[in-house]
C-alpha atoms as a PDB file:
ATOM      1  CA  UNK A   1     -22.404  -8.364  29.434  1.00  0.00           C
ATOM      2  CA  UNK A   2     -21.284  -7.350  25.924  1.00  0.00           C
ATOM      3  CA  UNK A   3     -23.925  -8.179  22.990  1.00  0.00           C
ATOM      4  CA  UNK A   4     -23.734 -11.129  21.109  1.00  0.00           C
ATOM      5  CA  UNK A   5     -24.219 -12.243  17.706  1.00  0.00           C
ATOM      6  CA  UNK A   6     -27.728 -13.201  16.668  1.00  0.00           C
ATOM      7  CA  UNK A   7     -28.756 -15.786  13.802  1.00  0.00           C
ATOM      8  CA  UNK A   8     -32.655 -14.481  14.467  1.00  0.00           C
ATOM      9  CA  UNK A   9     -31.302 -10.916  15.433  1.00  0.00           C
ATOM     10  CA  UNK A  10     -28.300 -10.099  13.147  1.00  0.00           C
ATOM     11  CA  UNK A  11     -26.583  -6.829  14.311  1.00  0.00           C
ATOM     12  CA  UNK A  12     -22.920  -6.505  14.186  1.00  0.00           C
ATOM     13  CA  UNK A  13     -20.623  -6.571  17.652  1.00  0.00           C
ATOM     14  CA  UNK A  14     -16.993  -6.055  18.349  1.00  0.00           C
ATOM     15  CA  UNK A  15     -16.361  -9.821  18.738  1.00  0.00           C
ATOM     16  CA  UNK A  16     -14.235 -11.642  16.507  1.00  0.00           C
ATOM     17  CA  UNK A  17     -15.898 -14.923  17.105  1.00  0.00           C
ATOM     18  CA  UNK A  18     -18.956 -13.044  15.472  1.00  0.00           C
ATOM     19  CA  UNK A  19     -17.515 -12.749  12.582  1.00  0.00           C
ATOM     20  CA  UNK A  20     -15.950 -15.697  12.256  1.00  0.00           C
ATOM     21  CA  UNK A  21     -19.957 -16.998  12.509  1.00  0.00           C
ATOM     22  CA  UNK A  22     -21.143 -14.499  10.153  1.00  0.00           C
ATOM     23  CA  UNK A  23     -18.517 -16.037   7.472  1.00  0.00           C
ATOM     24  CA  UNK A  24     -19.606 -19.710   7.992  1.00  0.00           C
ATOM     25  CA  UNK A  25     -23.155 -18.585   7.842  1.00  0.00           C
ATOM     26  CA  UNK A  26     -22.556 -16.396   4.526  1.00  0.00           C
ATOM     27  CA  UNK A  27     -20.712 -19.705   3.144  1.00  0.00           C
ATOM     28  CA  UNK A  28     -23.423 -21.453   3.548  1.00  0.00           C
ATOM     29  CA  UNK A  29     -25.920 -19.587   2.785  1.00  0.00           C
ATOM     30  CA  UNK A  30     -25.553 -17.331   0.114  1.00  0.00           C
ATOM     31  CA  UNK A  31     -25.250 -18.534  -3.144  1.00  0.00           C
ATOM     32  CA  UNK A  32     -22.463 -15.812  -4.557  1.00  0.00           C
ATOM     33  CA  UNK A  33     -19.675 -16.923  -1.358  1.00  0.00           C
ATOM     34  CA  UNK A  34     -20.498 -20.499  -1.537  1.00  0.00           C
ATOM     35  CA  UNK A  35     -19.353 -20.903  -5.005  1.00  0.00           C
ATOM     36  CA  UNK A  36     -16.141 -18.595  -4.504  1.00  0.00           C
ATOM     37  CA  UNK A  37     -12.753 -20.621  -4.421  1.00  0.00           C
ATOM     38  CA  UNK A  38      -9.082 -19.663  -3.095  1.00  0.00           C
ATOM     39  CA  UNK A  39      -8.098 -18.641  -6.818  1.00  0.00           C
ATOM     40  CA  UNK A  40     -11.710 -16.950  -7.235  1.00  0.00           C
ATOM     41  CA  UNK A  41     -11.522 -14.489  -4.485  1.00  0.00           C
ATOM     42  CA  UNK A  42      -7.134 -14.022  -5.015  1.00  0.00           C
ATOM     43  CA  UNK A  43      -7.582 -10.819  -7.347  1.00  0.00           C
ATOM     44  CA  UNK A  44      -9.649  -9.501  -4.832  1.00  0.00           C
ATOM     45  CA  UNK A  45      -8.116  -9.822  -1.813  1.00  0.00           C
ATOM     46  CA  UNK A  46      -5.227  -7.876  -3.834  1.00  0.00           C
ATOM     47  CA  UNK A  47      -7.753  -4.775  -4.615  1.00  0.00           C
ATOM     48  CA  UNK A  48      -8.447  -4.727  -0.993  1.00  0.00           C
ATOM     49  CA  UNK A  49      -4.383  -4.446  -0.341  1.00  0.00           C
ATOM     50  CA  UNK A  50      -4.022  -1.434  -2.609  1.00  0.00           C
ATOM     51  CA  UNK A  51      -6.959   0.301  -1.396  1.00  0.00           C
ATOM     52  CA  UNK A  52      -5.805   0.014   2.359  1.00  0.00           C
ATOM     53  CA  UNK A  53      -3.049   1.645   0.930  1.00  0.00           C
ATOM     54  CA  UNK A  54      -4.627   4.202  -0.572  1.00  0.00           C
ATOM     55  CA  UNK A  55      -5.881   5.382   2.193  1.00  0.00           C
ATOM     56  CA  UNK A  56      -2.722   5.518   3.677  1.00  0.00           C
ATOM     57  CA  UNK A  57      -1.328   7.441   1.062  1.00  0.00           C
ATOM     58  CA  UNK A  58      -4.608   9.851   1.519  1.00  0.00           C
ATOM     59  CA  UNK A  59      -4.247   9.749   5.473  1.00  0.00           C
ATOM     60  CA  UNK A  60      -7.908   8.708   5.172  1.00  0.00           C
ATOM     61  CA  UNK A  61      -7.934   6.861   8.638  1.00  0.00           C
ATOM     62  CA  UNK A  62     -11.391   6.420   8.691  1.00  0.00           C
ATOM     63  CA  UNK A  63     -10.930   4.098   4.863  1.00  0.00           C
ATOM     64  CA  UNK A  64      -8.431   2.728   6.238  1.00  0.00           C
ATOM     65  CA  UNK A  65     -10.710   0.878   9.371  1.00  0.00           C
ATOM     66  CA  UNK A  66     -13.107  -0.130   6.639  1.00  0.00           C
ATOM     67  CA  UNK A  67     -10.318  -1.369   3.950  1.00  0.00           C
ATOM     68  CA  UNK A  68      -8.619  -3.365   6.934  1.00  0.00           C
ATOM     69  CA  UNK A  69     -11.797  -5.179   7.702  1.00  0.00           C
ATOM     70  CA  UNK A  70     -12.387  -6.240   3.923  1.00  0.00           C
ATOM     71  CA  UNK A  71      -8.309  -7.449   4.225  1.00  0.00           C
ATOM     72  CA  UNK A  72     -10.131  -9.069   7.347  1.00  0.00           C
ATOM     73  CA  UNK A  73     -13.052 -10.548   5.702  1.00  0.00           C
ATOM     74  CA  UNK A  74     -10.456 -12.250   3.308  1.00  0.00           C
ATOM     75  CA  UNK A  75      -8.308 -13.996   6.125  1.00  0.00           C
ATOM     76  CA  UNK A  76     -11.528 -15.592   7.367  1.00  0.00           C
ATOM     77  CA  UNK A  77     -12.933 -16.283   3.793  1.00  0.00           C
ATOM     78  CA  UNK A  78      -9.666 -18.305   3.049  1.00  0.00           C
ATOM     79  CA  UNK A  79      -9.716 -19.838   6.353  1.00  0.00           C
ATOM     80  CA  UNK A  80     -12.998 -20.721   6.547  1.00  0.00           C
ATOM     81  CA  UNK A  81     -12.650 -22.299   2.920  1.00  0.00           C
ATOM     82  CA  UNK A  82      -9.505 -24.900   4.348  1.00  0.00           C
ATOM     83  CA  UNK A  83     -11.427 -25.368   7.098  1.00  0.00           C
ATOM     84  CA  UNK A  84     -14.263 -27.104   5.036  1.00  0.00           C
ATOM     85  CA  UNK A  85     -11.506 -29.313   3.095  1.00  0.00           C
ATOM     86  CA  UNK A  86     -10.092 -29.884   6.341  1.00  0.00           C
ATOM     87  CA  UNK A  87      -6.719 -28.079   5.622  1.00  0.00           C
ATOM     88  CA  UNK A  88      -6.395 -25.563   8.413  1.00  0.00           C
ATOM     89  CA  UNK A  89      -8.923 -22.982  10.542  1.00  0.00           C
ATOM     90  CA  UNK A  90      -8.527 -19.633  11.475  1.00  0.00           C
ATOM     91  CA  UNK A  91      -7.678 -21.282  15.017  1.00  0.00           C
ATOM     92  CA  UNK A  92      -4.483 -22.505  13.191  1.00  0.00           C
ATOM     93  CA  UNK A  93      -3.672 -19.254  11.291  1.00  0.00           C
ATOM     94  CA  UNK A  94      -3.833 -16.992  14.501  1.00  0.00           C
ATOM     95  CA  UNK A  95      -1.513 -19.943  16.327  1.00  0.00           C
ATOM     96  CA  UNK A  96       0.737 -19.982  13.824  1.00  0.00           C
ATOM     97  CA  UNK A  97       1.341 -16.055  13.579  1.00  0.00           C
ATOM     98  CA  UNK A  98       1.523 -15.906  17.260  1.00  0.00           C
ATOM     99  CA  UNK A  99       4.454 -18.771  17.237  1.00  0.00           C
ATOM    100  CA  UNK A 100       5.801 -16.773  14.523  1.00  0.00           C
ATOM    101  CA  UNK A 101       5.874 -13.497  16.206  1.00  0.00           C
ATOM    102  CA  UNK A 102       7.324 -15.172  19.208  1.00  0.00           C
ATOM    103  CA  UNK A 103      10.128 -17.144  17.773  1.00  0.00           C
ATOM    104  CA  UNK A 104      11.451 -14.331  15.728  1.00  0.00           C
ATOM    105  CA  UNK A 105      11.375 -11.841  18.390  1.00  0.00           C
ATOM    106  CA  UNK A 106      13.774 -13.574  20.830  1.00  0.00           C
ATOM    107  CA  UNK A 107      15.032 -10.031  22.180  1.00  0.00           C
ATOM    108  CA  UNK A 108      11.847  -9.781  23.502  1.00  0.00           C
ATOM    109  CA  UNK A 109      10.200 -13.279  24.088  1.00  0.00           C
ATOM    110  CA  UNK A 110      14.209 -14.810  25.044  1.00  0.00           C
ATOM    111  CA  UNK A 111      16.923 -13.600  25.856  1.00  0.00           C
ATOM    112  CA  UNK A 112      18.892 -12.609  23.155  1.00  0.00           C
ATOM    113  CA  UNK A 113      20.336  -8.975  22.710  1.00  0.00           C
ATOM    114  CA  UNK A 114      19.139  -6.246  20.129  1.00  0.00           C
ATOM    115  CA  UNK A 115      19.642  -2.774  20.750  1.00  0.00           C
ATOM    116  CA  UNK A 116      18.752  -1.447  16.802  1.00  0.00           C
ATOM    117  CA  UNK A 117      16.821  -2.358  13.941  1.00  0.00           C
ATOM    118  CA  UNK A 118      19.107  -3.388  11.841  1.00  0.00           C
ATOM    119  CA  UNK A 119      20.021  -6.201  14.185  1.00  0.00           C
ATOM    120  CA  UNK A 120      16.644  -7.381  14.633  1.00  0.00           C
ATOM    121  CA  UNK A 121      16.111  -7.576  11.256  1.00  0.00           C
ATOM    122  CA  UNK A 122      19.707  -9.907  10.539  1.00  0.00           C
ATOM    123  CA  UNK A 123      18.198 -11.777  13.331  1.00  0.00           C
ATOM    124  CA  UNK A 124      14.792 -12.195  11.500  1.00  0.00           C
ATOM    125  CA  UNK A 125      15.884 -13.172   8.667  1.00  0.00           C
ATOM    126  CA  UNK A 126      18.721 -15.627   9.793  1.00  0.00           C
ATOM    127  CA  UNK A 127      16.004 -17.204  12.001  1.00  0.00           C
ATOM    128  CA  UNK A 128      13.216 -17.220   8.862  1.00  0.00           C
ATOM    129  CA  UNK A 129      16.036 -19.036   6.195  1.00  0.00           C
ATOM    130  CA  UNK A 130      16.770 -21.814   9.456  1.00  0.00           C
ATOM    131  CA  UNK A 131      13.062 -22.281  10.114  1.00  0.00           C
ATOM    132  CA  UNK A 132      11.992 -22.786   6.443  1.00  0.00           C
ATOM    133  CA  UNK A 133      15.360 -24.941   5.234  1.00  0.00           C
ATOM    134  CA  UNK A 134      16.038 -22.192   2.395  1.00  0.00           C
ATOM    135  CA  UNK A 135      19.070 -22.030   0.595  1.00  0.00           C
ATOM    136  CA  UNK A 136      18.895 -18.243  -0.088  1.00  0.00           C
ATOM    137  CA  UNK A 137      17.482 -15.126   1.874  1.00  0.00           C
ATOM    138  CA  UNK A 138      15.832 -14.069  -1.589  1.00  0.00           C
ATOM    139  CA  UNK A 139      13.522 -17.778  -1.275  1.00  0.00           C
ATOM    140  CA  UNK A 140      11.013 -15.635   0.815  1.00  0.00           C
ATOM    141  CA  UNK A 141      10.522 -12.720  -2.005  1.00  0.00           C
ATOM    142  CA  UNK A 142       7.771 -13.516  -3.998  1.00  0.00           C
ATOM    143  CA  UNK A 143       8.019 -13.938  -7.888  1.00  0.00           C
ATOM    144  CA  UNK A 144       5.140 -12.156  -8.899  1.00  0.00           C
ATOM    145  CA  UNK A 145       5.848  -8.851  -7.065  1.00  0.00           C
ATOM    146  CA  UNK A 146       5.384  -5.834  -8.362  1.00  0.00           C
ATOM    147  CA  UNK A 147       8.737  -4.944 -10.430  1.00  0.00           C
ATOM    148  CA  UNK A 148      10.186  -2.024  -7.671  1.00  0.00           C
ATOM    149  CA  UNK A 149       8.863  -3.777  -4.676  1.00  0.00           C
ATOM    150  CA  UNK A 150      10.508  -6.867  -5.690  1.00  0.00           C
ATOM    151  CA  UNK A 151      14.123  -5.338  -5.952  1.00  0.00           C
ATOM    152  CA  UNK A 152      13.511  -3.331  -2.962  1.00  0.00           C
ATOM    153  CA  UNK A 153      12.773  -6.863  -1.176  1.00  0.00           C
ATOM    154  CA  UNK A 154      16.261  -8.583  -2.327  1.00  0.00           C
ATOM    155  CA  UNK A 155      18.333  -5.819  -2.422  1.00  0.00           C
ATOM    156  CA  UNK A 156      16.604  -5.656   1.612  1.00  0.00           C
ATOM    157  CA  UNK A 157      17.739  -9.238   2.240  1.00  0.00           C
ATOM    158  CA  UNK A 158      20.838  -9.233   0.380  1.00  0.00           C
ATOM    159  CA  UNK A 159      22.292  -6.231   2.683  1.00  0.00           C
ATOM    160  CA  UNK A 160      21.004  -7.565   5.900  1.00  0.00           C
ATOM    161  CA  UNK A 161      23.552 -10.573   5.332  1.00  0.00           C
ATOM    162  CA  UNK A 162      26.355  -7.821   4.233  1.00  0.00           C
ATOM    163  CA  UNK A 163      25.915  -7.916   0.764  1.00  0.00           C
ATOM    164  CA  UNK A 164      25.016  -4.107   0.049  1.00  0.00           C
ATOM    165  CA  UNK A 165      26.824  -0.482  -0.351  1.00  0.00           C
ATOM    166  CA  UNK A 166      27.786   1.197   2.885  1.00  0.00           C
ATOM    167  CA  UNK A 167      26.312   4.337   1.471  1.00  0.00           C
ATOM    168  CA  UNK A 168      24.389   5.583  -1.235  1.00  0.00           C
ATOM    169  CA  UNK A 169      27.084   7.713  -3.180  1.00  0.00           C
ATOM    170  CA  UNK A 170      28.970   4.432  -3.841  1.00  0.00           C
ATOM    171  CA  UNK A 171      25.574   3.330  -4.944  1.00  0.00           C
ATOM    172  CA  UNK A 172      24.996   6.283  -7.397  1.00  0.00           C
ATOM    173  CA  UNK A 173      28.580   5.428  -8.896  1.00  0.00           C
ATOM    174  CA  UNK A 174      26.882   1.976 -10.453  1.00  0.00           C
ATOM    175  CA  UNK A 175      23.703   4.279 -11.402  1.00  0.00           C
ATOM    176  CA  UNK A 176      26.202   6.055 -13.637  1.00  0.00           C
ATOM    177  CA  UNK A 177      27.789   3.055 -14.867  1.00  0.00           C
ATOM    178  CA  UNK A 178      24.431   1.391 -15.605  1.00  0.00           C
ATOM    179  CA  UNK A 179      23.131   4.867 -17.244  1.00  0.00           C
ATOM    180  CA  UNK A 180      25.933   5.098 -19.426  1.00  0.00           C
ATOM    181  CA  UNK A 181      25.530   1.479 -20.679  1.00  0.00           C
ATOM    182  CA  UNK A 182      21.833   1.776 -21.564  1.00  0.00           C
ATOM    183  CA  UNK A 183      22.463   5.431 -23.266  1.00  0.00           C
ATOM    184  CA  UNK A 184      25.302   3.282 -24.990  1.00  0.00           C
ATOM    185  CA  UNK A 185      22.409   0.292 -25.687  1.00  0.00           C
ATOM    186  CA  UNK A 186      20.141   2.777 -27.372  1.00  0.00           C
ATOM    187  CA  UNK A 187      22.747   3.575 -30.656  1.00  0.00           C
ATOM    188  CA  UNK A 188      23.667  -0.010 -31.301  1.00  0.00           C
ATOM    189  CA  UNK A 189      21.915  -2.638 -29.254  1.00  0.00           C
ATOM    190  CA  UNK A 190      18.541  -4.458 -29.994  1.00  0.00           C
ATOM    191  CA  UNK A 191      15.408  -3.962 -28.130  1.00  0.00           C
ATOM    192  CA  UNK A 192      15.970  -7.047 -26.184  1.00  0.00           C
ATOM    193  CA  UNK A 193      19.156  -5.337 -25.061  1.00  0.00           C
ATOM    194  CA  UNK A 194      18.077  -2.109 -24.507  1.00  0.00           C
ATOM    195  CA  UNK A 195      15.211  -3.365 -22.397  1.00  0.00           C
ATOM    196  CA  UNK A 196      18.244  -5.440 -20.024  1.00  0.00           C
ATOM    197  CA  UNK A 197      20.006  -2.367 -19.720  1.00  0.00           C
ATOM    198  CA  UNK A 198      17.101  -0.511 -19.057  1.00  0.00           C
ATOM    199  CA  UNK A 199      16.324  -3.140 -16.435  1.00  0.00           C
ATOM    200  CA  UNK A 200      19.603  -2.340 -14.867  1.00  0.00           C
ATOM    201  CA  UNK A 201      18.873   1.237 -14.569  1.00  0.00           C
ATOM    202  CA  UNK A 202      15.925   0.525 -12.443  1.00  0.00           C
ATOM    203  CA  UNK A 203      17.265  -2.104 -10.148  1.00  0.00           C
ATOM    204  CA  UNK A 204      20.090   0.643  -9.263  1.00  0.00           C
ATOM    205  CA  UNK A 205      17.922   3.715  -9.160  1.00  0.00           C
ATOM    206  CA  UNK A 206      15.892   1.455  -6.395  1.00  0.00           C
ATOM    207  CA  UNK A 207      19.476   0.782  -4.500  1.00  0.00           C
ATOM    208  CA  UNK A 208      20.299   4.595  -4.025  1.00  0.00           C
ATOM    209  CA  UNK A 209      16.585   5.058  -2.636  1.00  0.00           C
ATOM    210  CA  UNK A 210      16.716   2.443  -0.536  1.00  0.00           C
ATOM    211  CA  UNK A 211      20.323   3.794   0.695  1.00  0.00           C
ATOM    212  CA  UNK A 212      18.318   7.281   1.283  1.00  0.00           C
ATOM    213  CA  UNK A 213      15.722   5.560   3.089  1.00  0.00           C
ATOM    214  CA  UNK A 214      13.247   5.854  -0.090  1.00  0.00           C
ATOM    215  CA  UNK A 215      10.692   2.779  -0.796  1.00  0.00           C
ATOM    216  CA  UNK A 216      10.874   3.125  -4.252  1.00  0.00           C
ATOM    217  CA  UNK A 217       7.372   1.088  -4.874  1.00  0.00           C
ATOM    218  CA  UNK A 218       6.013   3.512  -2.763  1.00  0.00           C
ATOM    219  CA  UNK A 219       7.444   6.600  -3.983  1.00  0.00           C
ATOM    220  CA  UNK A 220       6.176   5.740  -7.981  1.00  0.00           C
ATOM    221  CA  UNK A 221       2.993   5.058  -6.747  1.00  0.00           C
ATOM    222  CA  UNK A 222       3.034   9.045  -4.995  1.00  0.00           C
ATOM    223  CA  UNK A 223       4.637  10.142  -8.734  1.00  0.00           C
ATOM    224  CA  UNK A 224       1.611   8.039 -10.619  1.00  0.00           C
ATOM    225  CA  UNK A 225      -0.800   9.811  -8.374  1.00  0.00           C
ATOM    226  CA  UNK A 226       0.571  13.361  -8.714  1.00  0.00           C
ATOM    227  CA  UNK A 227       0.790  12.375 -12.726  1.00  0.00           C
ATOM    228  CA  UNK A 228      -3.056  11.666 -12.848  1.00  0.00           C
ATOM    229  CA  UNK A 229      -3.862  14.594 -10.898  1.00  0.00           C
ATOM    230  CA  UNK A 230      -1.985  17.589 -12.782  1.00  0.00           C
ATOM    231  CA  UNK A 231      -3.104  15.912 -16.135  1.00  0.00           C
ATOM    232  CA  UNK A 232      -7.221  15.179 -15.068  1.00  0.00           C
ATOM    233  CA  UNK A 233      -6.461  19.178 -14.584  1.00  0.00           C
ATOM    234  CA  UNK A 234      -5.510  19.532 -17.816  1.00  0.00           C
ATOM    235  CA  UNK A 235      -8.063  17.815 -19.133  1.00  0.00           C
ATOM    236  CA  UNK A 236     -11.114  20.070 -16.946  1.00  0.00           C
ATOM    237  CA  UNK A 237      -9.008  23.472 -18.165  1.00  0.00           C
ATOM    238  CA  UNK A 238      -9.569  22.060 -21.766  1.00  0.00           C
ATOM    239  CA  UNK A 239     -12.948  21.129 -21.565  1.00  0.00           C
ATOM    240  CA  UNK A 240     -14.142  24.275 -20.562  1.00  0.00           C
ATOM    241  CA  UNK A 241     -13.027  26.039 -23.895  1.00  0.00           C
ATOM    242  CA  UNK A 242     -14.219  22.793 -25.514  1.00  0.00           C
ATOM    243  CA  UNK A 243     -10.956  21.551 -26.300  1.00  0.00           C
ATOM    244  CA  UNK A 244      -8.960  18.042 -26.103  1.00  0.00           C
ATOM    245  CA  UNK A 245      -5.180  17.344 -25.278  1.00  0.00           C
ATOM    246  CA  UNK A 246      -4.793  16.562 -28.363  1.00  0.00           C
ATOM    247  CA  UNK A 247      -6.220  19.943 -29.895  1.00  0.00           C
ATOM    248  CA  UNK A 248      -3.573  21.733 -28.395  1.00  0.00           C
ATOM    249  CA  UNK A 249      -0.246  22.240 -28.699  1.00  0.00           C
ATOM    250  CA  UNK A 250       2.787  20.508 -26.635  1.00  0.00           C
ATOM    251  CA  UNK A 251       3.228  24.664 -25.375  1.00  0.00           C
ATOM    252  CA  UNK A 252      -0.012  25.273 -23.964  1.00  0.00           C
ATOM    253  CA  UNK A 253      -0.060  22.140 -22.461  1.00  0.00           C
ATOM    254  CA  UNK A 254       2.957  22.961 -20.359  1.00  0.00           C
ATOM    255  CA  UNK A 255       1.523  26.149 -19.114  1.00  0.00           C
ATOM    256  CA  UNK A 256      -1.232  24.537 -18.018  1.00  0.00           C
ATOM    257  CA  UNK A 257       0.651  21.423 -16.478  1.00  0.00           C
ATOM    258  CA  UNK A 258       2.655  24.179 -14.792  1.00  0.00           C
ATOM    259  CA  UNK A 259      -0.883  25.496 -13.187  1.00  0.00           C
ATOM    260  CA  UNK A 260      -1.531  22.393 -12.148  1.00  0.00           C
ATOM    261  CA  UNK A 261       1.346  22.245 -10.079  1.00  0.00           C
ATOM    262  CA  UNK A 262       0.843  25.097  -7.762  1.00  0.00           C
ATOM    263  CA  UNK A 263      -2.155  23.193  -6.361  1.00  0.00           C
ATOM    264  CA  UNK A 264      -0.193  20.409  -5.502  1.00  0.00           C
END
């Protein structure tokens, strides 16, 4: 028989009825969880996302076991917290994503026909707007999104009911057209404007990725990491003369930046 969880003898097992225990206990007993609310713990439980993706990023698989148990350790804090004002349990939340999984799967749990991704996902989404009443496929994309990820999302949902390019060069035509307007903006438009038209640029630059099979969230997040890493490079090449960036000039910085990028 596999060990069990212990009140008098804590030591951790694979069971996920332990843990759900070691939450209640820890909400009980401990004085930092017990205060903690839904909104208290939300900025958190965010951190956790972006550091399980981190270690994606990093192919850091053994980071990504422990970052997947703190995204865990949320699921059962928030659970454990509605099941205290008698909202929902974790019971209810694995039920739920089970029925979920099954109803919008009917290729597999039915007998409906799907032979590619693209019709699974039409499917998905036709059988998500039904189930939840919406009026729009772009209901289910959260507001507060991150900027790329949240075009990425609609532009997604928009061309999985037919509203999209066929291919990314027709695409890159409305890049140019957008381009030319905010280059245009710049001479004789007002911030406000500018900042529309800049707006515009994005939102198409994400389109032609996404036609290219290019998550454009994902691939500034690569670019932001790459950034941080020639320039702390910079910064160590300088300090060993004593210097700063801005001791230098724009020149020298450049040769080193280009240094930097052969160790990429």
């Amino acid at each position: 028989m596999s060990e069990q969880f212990s009140r008098e003898n804590p030591k951790p097992t694979r069971h996920f009825s332990d843990l759900v225990t070691i939450m209640h206990i820890l909400r009980n007993e401990c004085p930092w969880d017990k205060k903690q609310t839904h909104e208290s713990i939300r900025d958190l439980m965010i951190e956790e996302i972006y550091e399980a993706i981190e270690a994606i990023d990093n192919k850091d698989y053994d980071e990504l076991k422990k970052e997947l148990g703190d995204i865990l350790l949320h699921v059962l804090f928030h659970a454990e917290m509605a099941k205290e004002k008698n909202l929902f349990s974790i019971e209810d939340v694995i039920f739920g994503i089970q029925e979920k999984l099954i109803s919008r799967h009917p290729h597999v749990f039915g007998d409906v026909e799907a032979t590619d991704s693209e019709t699974v996902t039409r499917n998905w989404e036709s059988i998500k707007q039904n189930e939840k009443g919406r009026k729009s496929v772009l209901q289910g994309v959260p507001d507060n999104l991150p900027g790329l990820l949240r075009a990425q999302r609609m532009q997604e949902k928009a061309g999985a009911v037919g509203f999209d390019w066929k291919t990314w060069p027709e695409a890159w035509k409305k890049l140019d057209e957008e381009l030319d307007e905010f280059k245009e903006s710049l001479h004789q438009q007002t911030k406000e404007e500018q900042e529309k038209e800049f707006g515009d640029v994005l939102f198409s630059m994400v389109n032609v990725g996404r036609l290219t099979g290019i998550d454009a969230e994902n691939a500034l997040r690569l670019t932001n990491t790459k950034f941080k890493k020639r320039f702390t490079y910079i910064e160590e090449k300088l300090s060993e003369k004593g210097l700063k960036p801005s001791e230098v000039s724009l020149e020298e910085l450049d040769k080193i930046w280009d240094e930097a990028k052969s160790y990429d």
